[in-house]
Protein backbone atom coordinates (compact mmCIF):
# COMPACT_ATOMS: atom_id res chain seq x y z
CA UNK A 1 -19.12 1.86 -5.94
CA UNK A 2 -16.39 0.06 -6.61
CA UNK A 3 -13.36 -2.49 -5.97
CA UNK A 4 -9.51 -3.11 -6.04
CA UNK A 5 -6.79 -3.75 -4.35
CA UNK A 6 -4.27 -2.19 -2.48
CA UNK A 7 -1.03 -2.80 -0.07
CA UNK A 8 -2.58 -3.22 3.11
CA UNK A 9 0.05 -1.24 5.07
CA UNK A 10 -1.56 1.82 2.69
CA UNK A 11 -5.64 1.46 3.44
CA UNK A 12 -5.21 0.47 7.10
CA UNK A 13 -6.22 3.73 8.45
CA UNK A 14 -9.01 3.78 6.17
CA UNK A 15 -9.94 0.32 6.81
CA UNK A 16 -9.98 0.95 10.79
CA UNK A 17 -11.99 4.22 10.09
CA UNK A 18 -14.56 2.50 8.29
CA UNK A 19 -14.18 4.40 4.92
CA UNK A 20 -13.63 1.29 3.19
CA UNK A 21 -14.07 -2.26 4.04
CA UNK A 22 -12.52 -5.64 3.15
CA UNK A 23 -14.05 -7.88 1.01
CA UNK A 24 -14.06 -11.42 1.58
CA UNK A 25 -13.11 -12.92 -2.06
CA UNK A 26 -12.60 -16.50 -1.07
CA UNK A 27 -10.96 -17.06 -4.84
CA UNK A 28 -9.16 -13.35 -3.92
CA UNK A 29 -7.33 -13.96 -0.87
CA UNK A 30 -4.54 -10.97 -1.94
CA UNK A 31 -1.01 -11.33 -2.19
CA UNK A 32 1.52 -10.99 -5.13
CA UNK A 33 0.02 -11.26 -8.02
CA UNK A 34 1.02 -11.16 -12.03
CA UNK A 35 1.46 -8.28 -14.21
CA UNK A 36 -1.09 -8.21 -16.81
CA UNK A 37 -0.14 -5.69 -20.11
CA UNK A 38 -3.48 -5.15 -21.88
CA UNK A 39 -4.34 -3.59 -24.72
CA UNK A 40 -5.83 -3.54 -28.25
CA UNK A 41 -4.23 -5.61 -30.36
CA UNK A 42 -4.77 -3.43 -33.99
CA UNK A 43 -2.39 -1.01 -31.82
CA UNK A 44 0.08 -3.20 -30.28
CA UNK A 45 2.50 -1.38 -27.77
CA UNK A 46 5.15 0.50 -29.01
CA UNK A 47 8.84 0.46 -28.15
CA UNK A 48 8.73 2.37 -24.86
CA UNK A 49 5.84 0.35 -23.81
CA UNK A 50 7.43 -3.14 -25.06
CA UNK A 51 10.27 -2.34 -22.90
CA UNK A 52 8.34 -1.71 -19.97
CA UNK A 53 6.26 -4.64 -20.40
CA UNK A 54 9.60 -6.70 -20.83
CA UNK A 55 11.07 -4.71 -18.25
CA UNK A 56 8.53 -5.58 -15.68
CA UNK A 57 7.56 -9.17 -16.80
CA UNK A 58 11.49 -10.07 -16.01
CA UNK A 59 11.07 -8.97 -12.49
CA UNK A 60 9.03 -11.60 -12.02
CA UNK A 61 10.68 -14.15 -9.46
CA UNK A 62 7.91 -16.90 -9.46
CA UNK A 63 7.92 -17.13 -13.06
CA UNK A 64 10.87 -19.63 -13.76
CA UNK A 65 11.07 -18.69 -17.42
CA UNK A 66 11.16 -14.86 -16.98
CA UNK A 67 14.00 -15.35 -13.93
CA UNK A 68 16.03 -17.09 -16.71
C-alpha cells in the first residue's frame, strides 16, 4: 500500500482499469511541482551530484532567481 504521483497521460489506463485509483488530496491537487535534492548532510553530494542538483534546480522557470 502505497502513494505517489505520476503524469497522468502514463496511469490512465491503469486508472480506467481500476488497478489504481486517484486520491483526492485537497492540499495535493498535482501539477508541476519543485525539485527537492535530499540527503544526509555528514555526506553532502559530491561533484556529479552538485551538478545535477544545479543542473536541474536552473531549469526551474517559476523560480525567478534560478531563471536568472
Amino acid at each position: 500500500i502505497g502513494w505517489g504521483n505520476m503524469p497522468e497521460p502514463m496511469v490512465r489506463d491503469d486508472i480506467e482499469s481500476g488497478r489504481l485509483v486517484q486520491l483526492d488530496l485537497p492540499d495535493c491537487k498535482g501539477g508541476p511541482y519543485r525539485l527537492q535534492a535530499v540527503y544526509r548532510t555528514d555526506t553532502p553530494p559530491g561533484p556529479a551530484a552538485r551538478f545535477l542538483i544545479d543542473h536541474f534546480q536552473s531549469q526551474d522557470i517559476d523560480d525567478p532567481i534560478a531563471a536568472g
